[in-house]
PDB file of N, CA and C in Angstrom:
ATOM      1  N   UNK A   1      -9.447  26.087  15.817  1.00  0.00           N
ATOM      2  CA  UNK A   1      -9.610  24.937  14.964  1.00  0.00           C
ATOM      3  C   UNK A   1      -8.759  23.765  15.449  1.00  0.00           C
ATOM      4  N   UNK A   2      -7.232  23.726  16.058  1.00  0.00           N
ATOM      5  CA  UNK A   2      -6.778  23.000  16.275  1.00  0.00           C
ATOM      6  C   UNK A   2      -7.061  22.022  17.492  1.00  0.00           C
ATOM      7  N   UNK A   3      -7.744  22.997  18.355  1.00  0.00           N
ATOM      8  CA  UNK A   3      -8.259  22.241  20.047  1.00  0.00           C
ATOM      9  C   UNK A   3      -9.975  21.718  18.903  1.00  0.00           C
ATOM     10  N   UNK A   4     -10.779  22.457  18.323  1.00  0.00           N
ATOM     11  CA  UNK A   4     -11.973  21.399  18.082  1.00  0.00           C
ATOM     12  C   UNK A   4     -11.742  19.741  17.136  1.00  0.00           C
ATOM     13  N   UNK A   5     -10.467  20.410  16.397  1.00  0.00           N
ATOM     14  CA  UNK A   5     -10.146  18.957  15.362  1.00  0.00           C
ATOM     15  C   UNK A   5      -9.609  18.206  16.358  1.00  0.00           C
ATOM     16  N   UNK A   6      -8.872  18.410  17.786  1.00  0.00           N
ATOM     17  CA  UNK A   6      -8.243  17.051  18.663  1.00  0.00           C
ATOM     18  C   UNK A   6      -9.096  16.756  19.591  1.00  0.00           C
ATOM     19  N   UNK A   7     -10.033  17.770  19.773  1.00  0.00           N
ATOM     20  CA  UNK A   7     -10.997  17.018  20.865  1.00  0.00           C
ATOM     21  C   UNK A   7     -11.968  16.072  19.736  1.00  0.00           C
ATOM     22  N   UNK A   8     -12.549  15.776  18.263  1.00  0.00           N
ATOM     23  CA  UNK A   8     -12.650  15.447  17.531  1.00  0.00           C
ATOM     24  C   UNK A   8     -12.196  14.134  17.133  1.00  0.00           C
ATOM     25  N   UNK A   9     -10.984  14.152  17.046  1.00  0.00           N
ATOM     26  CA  UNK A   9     -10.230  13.311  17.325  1.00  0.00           C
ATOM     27  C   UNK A   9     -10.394  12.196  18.611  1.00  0.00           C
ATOM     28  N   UNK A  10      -9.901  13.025  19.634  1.00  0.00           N
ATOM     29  CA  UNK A  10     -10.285  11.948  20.689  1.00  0.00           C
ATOM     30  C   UNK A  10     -11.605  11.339  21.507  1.00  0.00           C
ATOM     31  N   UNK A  11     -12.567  11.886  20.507  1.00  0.00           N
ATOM     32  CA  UNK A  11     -14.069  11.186  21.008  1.00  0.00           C
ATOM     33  C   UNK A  11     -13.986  10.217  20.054  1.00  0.00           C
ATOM     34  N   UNK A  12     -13.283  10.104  18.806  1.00  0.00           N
ATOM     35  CA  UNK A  12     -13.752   8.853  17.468  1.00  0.00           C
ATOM     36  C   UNK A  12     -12.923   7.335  18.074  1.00  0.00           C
ATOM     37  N   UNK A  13     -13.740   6.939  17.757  1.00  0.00           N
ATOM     38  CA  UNK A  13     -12.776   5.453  17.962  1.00  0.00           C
ATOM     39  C   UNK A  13     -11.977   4.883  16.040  1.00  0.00           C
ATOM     40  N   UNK A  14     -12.593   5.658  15.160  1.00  0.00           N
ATOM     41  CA  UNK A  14     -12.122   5.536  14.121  1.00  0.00           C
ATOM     42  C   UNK A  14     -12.007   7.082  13.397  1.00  0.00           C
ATOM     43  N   UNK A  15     -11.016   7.509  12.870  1.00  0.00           N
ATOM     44  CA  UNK A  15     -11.381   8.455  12.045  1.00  0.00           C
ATOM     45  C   UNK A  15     -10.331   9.034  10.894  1.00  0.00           C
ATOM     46  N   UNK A  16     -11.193   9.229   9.950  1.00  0.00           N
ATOM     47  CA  UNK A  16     -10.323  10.088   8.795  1.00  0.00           C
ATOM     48  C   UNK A  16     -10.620  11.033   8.280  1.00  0.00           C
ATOM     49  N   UNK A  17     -10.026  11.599   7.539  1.00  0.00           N
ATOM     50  CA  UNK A  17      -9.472  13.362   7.302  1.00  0.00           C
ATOM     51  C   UNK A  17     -10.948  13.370   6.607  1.00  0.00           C
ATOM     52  N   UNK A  18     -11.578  12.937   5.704  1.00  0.00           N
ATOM     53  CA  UNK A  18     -12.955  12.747   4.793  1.00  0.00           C
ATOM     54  C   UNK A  18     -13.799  13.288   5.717  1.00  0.00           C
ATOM     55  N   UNK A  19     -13.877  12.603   6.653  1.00  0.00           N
ATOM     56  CA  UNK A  19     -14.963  12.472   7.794  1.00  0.00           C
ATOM     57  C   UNK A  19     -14.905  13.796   8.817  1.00  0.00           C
ATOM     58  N   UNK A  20     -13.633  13.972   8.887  1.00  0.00           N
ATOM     59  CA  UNK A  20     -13.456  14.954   9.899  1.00  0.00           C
ATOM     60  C   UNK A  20     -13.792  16.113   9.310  1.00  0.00           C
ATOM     61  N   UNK A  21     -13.250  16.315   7.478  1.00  0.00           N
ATOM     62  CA  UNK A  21     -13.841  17.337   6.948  1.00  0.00           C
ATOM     63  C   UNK A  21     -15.171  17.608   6.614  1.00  0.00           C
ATOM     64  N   UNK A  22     -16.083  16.177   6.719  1.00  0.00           N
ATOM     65  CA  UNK A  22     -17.555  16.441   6.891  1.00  0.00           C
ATOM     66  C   UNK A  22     -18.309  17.380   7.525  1.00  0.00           C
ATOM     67  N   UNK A  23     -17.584  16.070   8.936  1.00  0.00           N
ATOM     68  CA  UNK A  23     -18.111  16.557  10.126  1.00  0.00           C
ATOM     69  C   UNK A  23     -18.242  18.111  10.582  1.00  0.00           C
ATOM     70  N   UNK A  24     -17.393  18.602  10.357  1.00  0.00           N
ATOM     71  CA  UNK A  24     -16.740  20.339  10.595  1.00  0.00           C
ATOM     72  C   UNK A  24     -17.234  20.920   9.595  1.00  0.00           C
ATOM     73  N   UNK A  25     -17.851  20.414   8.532  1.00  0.00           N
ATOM     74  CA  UNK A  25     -17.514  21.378   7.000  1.00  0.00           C
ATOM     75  C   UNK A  25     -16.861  22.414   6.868  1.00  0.00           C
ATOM     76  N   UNK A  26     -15.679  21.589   6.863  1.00  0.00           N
ATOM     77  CA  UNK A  26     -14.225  22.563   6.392  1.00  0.00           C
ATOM     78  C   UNK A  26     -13.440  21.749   5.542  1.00  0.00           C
ATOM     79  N   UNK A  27     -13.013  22.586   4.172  1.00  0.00           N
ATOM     80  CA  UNK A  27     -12.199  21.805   3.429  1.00  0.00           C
ATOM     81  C   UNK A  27     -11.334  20.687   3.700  1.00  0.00           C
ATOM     82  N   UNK A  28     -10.849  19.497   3.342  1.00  0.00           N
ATOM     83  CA  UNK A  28      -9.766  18.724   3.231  1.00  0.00           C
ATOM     84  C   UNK A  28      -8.323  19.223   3.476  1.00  0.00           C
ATOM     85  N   UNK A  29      -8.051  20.096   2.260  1.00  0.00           N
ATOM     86  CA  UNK A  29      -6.716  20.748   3.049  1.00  0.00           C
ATOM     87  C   UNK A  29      -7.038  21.566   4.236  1.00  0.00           C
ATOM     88  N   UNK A  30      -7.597  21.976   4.468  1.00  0.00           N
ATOM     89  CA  UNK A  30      -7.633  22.777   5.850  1.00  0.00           C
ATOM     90  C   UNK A  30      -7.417  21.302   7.128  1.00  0.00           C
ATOM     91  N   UNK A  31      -7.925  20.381   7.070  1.00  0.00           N
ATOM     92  CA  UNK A  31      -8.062  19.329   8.089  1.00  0.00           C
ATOM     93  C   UNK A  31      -6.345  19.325   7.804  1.00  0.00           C
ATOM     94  N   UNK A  32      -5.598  18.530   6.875  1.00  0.00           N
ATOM     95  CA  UNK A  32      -4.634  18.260   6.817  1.00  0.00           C
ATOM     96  C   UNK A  32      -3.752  19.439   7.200  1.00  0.00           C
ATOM     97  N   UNK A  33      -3.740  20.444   7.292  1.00  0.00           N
ATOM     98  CA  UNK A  33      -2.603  21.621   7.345  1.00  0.00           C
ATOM     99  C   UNK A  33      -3.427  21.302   9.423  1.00  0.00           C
ATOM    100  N   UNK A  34      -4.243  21.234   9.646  1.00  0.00           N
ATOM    101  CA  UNK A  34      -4.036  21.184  11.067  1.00  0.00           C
ATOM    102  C   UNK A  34      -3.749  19.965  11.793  1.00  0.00           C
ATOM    103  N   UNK A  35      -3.996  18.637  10.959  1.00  0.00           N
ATOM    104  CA  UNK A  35      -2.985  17.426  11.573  1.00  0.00           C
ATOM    105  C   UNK A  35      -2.101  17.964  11.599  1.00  0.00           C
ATOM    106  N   UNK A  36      -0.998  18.779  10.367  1.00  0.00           N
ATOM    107  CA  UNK A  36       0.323  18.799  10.177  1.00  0.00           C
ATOM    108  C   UNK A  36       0.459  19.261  11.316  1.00  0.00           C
ATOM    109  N   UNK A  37       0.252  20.632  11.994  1.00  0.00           N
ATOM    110  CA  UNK A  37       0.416  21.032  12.921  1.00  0.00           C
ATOM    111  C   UNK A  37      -0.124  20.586  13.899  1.00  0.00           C
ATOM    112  N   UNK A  38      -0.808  19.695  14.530  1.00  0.00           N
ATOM    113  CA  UNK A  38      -1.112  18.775  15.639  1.00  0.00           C
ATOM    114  C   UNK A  38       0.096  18.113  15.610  1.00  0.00           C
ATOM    115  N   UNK A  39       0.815  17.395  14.777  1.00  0.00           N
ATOM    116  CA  UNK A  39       1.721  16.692  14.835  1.00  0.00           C
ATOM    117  C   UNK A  39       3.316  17.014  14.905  1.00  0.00           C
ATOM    118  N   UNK A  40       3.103  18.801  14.580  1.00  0.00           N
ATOM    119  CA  UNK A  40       4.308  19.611  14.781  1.00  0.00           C
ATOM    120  C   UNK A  40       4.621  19.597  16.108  1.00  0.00           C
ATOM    121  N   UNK A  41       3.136  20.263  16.754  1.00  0.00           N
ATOM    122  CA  UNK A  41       2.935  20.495  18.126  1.00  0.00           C
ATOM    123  C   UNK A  41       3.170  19.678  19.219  1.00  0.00           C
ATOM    124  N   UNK A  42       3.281  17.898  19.092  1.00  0.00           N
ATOM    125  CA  UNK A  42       3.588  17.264  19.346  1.00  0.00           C
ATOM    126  C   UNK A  42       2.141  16.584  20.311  1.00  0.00           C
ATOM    127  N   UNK A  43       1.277  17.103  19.602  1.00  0.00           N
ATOM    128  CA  UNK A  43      -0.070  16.544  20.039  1.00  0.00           C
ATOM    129  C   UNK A  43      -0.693  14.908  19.754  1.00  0.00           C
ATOM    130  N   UNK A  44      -0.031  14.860  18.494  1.00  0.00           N
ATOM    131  CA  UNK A  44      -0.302  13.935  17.431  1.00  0.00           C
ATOM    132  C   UNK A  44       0.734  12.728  17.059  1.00  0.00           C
ATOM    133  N   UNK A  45       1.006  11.529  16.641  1.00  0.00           N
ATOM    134  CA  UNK A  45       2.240  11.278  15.801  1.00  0.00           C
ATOM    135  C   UNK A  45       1.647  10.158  15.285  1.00  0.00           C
ATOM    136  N   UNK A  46       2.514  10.747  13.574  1.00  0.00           N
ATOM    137  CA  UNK A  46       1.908   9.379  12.808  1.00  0.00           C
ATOM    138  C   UNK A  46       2.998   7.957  12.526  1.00  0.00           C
ATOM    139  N   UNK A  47       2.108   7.032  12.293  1.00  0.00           N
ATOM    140  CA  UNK A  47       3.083   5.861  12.009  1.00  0.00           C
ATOM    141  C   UNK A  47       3.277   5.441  10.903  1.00  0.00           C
ATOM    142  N   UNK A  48       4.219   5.082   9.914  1.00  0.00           N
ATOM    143  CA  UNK A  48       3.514   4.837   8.684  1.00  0.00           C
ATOM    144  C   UNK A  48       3.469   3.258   8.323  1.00  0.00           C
ATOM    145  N   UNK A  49       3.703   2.620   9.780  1.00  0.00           N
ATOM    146  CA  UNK A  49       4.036   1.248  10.060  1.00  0.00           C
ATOM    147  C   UNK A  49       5.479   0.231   8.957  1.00  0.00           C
ATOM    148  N   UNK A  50       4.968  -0.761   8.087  1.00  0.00           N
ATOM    149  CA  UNK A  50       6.186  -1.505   7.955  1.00  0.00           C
ATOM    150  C   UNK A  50       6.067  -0.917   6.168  1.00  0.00           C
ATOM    151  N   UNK A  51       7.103  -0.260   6.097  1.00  0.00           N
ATOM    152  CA  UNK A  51       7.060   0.358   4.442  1.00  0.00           C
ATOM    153  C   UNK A  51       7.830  -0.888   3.582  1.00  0.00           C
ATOM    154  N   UNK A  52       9.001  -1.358   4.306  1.00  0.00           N
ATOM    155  CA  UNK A  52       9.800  -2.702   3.654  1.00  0.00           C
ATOM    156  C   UNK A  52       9.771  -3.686   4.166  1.00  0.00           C
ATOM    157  N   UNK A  53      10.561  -4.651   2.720  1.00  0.00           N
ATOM    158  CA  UNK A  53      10.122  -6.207   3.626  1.00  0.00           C
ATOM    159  C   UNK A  53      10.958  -6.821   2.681  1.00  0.00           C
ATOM    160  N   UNK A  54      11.792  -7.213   3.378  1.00  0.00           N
ATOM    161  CA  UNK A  54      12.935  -8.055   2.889  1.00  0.00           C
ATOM    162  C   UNK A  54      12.837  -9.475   2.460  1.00  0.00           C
ATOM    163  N   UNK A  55      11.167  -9.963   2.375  1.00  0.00           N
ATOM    164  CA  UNK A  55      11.362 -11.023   1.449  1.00  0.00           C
ATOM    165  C   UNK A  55      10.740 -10.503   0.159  1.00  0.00           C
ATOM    166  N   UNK A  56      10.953 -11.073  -0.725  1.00  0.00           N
ATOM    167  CA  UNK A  56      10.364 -10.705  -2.442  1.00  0.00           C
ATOM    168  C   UNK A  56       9.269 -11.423  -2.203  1.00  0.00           C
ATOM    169  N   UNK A  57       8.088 -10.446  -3.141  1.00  0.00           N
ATOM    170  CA  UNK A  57       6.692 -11.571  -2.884  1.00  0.00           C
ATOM    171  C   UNK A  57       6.462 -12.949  -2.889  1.00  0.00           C
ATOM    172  N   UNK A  58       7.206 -13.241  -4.071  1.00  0.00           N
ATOM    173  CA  UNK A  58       6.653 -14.479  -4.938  1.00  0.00           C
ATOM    174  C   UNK A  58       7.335 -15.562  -4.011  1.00  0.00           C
ATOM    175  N   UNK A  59       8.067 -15.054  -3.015  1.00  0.00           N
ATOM    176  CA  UNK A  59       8.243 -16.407  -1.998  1.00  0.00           C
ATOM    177  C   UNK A  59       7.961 -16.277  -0.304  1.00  0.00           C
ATOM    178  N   UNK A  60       7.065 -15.213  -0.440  1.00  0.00           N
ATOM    179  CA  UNK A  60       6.035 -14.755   0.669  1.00  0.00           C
ATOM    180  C   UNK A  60       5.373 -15.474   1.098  1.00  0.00           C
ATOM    181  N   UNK A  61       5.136 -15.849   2.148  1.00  0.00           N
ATOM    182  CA  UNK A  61       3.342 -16.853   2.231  1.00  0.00           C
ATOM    183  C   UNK A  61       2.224 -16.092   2.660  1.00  0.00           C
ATOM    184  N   UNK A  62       2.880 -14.388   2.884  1.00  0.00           N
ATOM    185  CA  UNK A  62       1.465 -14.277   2.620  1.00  0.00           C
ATOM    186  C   UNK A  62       0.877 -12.539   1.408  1.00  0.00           C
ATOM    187  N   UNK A  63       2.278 -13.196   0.594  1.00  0.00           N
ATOM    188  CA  UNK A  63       1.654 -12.320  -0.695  1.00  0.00           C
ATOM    189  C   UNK A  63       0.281 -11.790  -1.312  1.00  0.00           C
ATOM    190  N   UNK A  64      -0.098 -12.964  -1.162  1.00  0.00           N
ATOM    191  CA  UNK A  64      -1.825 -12.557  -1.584  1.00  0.00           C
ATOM    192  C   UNK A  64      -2.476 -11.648  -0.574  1.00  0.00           C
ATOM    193  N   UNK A  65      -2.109 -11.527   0.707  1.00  0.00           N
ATOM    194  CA  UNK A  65      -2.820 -10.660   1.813  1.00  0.00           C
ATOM    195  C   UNK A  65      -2.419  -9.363   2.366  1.00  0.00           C
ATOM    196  N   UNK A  66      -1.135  -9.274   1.429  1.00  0.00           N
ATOM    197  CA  UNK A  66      -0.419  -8.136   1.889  1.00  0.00           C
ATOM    198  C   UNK A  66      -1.014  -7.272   1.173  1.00  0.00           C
ATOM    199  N   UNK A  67      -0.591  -6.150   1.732  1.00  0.00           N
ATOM    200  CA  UNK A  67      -0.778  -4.641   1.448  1.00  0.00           C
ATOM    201  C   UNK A  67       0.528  -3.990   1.291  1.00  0.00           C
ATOM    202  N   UNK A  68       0.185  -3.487  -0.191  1.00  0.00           N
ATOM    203  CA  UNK A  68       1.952  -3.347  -0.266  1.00  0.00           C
ATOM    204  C   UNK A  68       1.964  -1.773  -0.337  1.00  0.00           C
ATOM    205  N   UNK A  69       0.682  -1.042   0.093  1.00  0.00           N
ATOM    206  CA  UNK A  69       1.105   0.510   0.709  1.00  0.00           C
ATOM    207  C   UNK A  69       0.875   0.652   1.883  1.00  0.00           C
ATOM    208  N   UNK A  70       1.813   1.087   2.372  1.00  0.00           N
ATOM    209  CA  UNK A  70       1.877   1.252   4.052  1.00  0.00           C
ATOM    210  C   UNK A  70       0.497   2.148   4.350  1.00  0.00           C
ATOM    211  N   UNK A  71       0.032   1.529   5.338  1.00  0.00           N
ATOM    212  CA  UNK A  71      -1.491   2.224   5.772  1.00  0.00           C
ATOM    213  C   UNK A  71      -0.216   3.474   6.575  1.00  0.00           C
ATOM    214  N   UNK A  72      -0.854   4.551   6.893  1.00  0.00           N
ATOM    215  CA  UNK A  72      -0.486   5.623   8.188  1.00  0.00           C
ATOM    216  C   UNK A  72      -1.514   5.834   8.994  1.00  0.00           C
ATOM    217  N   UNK A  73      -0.944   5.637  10.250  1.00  0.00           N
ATOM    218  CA  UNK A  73      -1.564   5.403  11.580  1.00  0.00           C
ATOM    219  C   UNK A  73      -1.315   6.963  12.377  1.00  0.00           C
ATOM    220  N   UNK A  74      -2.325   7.409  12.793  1.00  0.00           N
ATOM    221  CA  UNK A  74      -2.659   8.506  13.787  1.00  0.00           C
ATOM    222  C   UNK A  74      -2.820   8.672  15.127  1.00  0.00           C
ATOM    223  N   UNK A  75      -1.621   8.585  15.996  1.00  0.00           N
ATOM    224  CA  UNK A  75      -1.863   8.503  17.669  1.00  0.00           C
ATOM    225  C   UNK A  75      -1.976   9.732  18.248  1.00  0.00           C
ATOM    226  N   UNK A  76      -2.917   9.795  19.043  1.00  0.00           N
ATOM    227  CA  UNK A  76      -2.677  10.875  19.603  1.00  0.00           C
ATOM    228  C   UNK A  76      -1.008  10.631  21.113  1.00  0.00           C
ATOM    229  N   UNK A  77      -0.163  11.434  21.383  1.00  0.00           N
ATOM    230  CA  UNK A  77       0.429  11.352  22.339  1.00  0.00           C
ATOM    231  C   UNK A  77      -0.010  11.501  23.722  1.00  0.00           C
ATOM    232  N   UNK A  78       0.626  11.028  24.667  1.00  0.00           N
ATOM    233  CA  UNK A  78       0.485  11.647  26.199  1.00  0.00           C
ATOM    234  C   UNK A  78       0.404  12.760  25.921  1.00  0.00           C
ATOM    235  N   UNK A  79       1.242  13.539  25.475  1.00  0.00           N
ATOM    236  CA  UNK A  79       0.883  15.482  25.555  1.00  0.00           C
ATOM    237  C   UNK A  79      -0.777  15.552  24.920  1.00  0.00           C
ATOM    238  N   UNK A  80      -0.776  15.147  23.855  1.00  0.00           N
ATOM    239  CA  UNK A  80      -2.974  15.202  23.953  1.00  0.00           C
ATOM    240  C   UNK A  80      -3.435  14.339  23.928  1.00  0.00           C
ATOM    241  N   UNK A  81      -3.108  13.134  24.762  1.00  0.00           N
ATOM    242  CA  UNK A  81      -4.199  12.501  25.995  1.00  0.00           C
ATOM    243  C   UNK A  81      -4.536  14.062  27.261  1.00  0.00           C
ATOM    244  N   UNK A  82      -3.069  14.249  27.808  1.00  0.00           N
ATOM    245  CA  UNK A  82      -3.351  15.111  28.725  1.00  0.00           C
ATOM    246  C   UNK A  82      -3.980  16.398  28.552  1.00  0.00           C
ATOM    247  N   UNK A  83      -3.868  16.936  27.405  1.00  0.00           N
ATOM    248  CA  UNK A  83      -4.248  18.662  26.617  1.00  0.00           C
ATOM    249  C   UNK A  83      -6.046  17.674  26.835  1.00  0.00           C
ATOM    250  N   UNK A  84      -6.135  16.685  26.226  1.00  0.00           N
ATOM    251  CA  UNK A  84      -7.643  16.450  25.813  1.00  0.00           C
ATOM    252  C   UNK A  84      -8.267  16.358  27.539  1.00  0.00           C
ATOM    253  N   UNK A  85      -8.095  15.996  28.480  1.00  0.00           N
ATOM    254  CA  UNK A  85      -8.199  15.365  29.672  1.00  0.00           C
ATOM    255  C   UNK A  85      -8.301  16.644  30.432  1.00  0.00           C
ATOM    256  N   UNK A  86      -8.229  17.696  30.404  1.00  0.00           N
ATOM    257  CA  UNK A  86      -7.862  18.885  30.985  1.00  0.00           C
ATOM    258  C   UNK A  86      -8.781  20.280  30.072  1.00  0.00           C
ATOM    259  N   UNK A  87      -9.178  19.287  29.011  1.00  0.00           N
ATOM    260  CA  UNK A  87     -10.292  20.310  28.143  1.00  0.00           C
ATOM    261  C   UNK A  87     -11.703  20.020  28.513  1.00  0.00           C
ATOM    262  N   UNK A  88     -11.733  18.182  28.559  1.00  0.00           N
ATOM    263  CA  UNK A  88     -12.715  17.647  29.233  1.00  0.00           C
ATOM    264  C   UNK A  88     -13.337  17.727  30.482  1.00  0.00           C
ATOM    265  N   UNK A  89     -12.840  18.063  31.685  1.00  0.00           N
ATOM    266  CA  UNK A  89     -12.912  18.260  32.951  1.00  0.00           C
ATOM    267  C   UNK A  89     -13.218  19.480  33.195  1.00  0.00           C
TER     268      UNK A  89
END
């Protein structure tokens, strides 16, 4: 499960856990307990980009456009670029 969810992974140019659990029809937690471990493994790493922000909204300029929950971002690493590159070939 863990080599079909990262090769999975690295054919999408977009993807989320919803989709991936479609795609596979395999539960939601099951997808997530094998990111976790993609990302143990050091296959994976997430970002959770900018969580704070040291100005207060209301004198923001761009309050109205912000997003005030950090999106989390999903990279795959060099270790599976290379694991994927070596599955592919």
């Amino acid at each position: 499960m863990l080599k079909e969810l990262l090769v999975e992974i690295g054919r999408a140019d977009y993807i989320s856990k919803y989709m991936l659990a479609s795609k596979m029809n395999q539960p939601l937690g099951l997808i997530e307990d094998v990111f976790t471990q993609l990302i143990r493994l050091g296959f994976l790493e997430e970002d959770e980009g900018l969580s704070t922000c040291d100005l207060p909204c209301g004198r923001c300029p761009y309050a109205s456009m912000c997003n005030t929950n950090p999106i989390k971002t999903i990279n795959l690493t060099k270790k599976g670029q290379d694991y994927l590159t070596s599955l592919l070939n």
